[in-house]
PDB file of N, CA and C in Angstrom:
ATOM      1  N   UNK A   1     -35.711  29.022-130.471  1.00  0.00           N
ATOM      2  CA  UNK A   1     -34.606  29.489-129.671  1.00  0.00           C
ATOM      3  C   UNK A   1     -35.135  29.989-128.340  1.00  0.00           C
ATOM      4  N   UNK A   2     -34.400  29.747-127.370  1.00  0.00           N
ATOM      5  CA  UNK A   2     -34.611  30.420-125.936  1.00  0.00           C
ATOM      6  C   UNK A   2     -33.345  31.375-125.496  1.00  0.00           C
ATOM      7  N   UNK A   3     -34.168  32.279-124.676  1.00  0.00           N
ATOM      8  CA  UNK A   3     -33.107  33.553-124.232  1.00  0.00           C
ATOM      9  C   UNK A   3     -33.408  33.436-123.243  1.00  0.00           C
ATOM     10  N   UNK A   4     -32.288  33.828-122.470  1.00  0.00           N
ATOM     11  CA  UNK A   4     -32.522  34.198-120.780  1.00  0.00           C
ATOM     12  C   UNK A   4     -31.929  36.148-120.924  1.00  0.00           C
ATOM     13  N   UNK A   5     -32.458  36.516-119.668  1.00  0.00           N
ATOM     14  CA  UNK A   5     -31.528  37.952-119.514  1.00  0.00           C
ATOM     15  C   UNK A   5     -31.491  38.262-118.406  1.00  0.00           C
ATOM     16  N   UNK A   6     -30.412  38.809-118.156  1.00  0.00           N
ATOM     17  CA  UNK A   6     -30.355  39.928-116.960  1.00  0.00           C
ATOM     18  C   UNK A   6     -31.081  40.823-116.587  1.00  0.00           C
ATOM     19  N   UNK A   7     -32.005  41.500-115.666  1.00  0.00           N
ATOM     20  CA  UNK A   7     -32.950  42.603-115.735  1.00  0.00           C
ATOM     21  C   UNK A   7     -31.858  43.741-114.561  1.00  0.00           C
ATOM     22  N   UNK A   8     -31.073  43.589-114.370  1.00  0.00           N
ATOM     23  CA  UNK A   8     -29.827  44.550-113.735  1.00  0.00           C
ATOM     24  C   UNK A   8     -29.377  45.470-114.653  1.00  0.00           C
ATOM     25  N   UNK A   9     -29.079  46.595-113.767  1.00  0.00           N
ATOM     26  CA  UNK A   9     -28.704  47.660-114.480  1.00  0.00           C
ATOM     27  C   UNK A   9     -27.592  47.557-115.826  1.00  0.00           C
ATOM     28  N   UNK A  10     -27.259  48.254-116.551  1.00  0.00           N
ATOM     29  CA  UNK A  10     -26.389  47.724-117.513  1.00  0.00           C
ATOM     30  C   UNK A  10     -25.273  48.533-116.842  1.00  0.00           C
ATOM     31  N   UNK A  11     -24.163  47.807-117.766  1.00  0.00           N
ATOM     32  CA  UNK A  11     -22.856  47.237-117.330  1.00  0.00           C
ATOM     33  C   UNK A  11     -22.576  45.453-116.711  1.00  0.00           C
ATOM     34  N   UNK A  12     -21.610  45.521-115.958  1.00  0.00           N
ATOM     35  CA  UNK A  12     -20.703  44.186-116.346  1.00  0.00           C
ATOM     36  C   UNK A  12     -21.167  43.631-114.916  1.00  0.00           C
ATOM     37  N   UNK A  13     -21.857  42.179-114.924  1.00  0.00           N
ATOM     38  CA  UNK A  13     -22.633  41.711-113.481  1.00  0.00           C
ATOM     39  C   UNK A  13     -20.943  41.432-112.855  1.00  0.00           C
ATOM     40  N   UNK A  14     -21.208  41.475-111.475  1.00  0.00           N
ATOM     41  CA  UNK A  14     -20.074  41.754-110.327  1.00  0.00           C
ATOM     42  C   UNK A  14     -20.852  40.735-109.303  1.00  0.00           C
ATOM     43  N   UNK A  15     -19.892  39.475-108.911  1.00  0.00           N
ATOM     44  CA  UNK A  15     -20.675  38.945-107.822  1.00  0.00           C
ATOM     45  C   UNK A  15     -19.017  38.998-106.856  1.00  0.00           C
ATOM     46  N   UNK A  16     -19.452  39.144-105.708  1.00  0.00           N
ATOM     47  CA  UNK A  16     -18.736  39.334-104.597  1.00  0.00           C
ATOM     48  C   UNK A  16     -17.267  40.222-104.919  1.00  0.00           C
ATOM     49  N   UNK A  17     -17.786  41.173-105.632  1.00  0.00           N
ATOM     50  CA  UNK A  17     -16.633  42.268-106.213  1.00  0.00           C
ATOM     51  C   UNK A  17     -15.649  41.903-107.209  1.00  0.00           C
ATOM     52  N   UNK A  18     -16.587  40.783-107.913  1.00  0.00           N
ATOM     53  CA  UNK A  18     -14.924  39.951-108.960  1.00  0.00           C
ATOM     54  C   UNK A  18     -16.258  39.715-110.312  1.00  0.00           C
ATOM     55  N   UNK A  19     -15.748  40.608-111.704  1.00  0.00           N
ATOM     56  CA  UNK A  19     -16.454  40.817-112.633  1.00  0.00           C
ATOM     57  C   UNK A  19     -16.570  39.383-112.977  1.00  0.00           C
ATOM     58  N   UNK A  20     -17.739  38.969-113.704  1.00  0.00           N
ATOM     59  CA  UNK A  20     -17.727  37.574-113.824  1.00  0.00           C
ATOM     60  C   UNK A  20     -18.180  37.668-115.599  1.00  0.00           C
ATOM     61  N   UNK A  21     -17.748  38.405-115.979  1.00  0.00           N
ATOM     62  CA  UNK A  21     -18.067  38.641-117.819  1.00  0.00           C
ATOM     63  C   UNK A  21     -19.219  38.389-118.277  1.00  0.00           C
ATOM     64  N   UNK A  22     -20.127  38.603-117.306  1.00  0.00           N
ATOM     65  CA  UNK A  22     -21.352  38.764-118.386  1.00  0.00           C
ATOM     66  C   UNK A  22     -22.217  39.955-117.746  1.00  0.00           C
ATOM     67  N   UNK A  23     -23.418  40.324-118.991  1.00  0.00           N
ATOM     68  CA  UNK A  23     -23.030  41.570-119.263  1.00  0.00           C
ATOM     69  C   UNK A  23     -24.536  41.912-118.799  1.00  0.00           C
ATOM     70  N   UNK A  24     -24.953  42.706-117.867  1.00  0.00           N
ATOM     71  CA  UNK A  24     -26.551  43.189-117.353  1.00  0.00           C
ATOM     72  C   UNK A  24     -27.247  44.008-118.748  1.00  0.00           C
ATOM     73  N   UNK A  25     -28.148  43.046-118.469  1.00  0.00           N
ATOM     74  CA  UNK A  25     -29.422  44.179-118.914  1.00  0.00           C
ATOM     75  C   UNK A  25     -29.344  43.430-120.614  1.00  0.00           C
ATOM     76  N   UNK A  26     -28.766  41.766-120.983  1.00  0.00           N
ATOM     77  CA  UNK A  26     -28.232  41.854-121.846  1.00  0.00           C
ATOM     78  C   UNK A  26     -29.158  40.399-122.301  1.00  0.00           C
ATOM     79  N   UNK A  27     -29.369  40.320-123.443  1.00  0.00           N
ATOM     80  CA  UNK A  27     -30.074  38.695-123.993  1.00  0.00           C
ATOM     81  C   UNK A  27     -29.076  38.085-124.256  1.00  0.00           C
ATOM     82  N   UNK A  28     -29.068  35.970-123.764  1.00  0.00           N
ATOM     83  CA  UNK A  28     -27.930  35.503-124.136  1.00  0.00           C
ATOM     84  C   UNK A  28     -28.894  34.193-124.619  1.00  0.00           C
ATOM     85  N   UNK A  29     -28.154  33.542-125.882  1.00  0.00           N
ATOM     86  CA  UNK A  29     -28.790  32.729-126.158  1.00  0.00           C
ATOM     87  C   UNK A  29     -28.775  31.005-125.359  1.00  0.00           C
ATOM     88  N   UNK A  30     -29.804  30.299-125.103  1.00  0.00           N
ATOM     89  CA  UNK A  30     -28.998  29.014-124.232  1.00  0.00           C
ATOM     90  C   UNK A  30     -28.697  27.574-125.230  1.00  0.00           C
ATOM     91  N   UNK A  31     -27.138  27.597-125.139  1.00  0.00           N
ATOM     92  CA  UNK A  31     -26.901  26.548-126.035  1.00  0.00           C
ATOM     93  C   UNK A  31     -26.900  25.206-125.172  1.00  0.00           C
ATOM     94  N   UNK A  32     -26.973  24.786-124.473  1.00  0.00           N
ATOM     95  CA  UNK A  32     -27.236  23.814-123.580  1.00  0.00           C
ATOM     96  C   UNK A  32     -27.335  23.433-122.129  1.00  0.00           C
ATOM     97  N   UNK A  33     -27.933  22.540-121.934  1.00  0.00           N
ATOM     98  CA  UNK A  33     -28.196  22.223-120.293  1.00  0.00           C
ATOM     99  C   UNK A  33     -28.095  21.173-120.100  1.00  0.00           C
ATOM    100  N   UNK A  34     -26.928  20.424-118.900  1.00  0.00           N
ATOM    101  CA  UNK A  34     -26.848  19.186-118.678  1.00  0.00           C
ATOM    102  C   UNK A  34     -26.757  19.534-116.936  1.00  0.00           C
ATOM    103  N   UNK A  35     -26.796  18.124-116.358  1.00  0.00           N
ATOM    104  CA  UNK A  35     -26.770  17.876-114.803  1.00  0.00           C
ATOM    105  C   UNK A  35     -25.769  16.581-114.597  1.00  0.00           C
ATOM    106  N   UNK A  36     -24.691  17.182-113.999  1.00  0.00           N
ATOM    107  CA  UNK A  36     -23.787  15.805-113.648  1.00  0.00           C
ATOM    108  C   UNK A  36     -23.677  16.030-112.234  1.00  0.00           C
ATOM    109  N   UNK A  37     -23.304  14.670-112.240  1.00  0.00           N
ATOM    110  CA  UNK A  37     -23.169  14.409-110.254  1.00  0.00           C
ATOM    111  C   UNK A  37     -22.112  15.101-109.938  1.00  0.00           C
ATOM    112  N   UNK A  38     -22.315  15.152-108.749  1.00  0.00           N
ATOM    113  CA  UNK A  38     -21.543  16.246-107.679  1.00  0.00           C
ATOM    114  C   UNK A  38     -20.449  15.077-107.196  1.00  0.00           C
ATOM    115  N   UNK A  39     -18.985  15.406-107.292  1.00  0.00           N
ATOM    116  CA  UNK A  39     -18.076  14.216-106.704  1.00  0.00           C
ATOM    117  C   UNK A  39     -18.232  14.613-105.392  1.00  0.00           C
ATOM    118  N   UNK A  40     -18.394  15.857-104.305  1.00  0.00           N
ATOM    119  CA  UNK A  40     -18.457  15.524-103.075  1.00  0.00           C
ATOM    120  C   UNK A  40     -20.049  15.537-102.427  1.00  0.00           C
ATOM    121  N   UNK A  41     -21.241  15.113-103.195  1.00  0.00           N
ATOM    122  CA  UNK A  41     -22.159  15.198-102.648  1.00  0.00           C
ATOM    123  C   UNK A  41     -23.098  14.610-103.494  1.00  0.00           C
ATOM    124  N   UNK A  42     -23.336  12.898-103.996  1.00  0.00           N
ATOM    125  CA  UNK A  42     -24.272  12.660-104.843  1.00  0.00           C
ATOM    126  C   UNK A  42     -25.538  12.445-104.935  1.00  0.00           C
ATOM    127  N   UNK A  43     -25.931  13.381-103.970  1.00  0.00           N
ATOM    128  CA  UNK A  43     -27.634  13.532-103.674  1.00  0.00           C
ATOM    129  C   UNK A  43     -27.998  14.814-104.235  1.00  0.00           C
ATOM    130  N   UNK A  44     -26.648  15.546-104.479  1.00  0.00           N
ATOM    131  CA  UNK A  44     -27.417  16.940-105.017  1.00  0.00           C
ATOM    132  C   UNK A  44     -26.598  17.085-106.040  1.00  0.00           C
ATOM    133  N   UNK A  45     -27.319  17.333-107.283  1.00  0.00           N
ATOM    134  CA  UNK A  45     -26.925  17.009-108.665  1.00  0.00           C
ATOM    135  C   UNK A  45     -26.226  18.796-108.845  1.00  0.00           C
ATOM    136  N   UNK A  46     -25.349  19.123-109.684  1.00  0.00           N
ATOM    137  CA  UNK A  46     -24.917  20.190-110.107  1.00  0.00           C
ATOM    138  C   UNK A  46     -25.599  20.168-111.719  1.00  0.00           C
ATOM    139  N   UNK A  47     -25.997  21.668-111.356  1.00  0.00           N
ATOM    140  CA  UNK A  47     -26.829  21.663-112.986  1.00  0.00           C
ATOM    141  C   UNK A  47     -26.297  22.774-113.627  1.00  0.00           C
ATOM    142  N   UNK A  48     -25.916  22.882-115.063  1.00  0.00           N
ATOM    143  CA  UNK A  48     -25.098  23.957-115.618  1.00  0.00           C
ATOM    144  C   UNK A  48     -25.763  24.002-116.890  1.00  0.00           C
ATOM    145  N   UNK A  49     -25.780  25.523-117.334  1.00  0.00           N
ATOM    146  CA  UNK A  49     -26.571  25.991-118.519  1.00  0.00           C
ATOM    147  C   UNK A  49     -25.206  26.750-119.245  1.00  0.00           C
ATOM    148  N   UNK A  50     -25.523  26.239-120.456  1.00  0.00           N
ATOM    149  CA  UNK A  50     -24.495  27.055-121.449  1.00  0.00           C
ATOM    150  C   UNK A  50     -25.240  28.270-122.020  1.00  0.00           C
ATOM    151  N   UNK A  51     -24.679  29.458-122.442  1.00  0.00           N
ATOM    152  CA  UNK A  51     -25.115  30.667-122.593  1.00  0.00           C
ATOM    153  C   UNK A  51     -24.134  30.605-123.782  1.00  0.00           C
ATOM    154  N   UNK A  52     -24.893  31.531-125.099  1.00  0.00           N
ATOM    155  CA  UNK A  52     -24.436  31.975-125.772  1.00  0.00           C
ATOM    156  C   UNK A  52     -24.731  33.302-125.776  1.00  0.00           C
ATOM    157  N   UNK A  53     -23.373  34.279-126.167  1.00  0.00           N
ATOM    158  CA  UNK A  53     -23.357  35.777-126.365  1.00  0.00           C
ATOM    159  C   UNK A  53     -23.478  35.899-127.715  1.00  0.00           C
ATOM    160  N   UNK A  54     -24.606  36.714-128.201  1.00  0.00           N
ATOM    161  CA  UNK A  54     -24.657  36.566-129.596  1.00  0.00           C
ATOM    162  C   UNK A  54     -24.037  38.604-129.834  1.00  0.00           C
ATOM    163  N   UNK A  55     -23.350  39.197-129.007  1.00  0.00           N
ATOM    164  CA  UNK A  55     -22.263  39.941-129.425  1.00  0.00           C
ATOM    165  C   UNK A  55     -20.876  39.299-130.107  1.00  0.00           C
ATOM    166  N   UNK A  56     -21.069  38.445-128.932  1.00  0.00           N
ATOM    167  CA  UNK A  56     -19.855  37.507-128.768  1.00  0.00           C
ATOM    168  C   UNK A  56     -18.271  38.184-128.386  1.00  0.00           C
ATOM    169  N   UNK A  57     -18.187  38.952-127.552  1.00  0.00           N
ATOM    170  CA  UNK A  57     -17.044  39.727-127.404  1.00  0.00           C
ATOM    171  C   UNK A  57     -16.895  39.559-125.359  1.00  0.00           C
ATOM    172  N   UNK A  58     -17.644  39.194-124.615  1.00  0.00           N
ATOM    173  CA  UNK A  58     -17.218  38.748-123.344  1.00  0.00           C
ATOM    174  C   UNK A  58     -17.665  37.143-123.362  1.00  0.00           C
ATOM    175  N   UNK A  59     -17.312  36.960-121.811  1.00  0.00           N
ATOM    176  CA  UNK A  59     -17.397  35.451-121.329  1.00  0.00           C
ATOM    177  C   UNK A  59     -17.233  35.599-119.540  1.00  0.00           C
ATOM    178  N   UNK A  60     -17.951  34.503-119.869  1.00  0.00           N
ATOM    179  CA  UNK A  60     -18.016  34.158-118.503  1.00  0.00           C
ATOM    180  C   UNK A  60     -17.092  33.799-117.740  1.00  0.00           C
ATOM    181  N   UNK A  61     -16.679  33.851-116.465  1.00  0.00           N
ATOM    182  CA  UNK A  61     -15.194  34.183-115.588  1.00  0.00           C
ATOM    183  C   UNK A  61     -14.962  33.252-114.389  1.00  0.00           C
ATOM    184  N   UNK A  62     -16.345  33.047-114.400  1.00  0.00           N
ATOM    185  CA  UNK A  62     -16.149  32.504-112.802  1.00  0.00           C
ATOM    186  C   UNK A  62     -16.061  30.820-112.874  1.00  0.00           C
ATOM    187  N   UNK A  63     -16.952  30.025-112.005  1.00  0.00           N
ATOM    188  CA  UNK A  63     -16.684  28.311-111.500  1.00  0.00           C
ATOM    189  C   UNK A  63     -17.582  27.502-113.107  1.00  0.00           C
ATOM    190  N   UNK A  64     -16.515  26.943-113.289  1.00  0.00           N
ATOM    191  CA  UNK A  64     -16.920  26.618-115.438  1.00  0.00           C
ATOM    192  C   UNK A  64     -16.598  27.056-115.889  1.00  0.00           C
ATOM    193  N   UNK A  65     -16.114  28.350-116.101  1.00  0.00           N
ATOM    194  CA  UNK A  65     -15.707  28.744-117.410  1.00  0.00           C
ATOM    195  C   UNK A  65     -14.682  28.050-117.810  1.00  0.00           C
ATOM    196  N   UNK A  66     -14.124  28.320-119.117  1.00  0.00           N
ATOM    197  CA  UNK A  66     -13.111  27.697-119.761  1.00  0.00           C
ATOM    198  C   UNK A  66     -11.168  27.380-118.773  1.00  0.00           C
ATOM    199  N   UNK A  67     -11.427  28.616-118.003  1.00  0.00           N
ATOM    200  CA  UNK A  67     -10.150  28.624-117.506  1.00  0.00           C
ATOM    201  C   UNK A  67     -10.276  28.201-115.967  1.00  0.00           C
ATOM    202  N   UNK A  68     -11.530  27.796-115.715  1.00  0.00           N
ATOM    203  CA  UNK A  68     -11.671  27.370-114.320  1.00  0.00           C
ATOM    204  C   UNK A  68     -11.053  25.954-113.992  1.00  0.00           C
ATOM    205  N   UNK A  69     -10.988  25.827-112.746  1.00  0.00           N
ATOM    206  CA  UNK A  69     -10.885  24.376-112.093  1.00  0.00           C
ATOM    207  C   UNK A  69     -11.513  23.039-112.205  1.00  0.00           C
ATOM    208  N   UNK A  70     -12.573  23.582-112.164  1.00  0.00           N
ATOM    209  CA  UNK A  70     -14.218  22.908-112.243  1.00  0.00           C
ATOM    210  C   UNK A  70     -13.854  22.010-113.723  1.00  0.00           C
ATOM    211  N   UNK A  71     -13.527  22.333-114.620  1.00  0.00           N
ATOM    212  CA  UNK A  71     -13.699  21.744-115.741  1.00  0.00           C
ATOM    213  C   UNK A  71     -13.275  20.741-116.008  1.00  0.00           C
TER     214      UNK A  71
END
């Protein structure tokens, strides 16, 4: 298994003042990594890592998540 973490203070990471549900200072497990092409730019690949919360009680908020656009 591989973990990534936050080394930020604990509490809830905040990028440009909009909580993005995941959680500082916190181990998440990585359930996968793929790279698909970019529809407005196919020289630069978009690369996305899946994170698992092994609390499992937040999520992620921002561009991908489940309720985003992106998807």
């Amino acid at each position: 298994m591989v973990a990534v973490s936050s080394q930020q203070k604990n509490g809830a990471q905040v990028v440009d003042g909009v909580p993005t549900g995941l959680i500082n200072n916190h181990a998440y497990g990585i359930e996968n990594v793929i790279e698909i092409e970019d529809p407005y730019d196919a020289k630069v690949p978009i690369r996305l890592v899946q994170l698992r919360n092994p609390w499992g009680h937040t999520e992620w908020t921002g561009a991908w998540s489940d309720a985003s656009p992106e998807v």
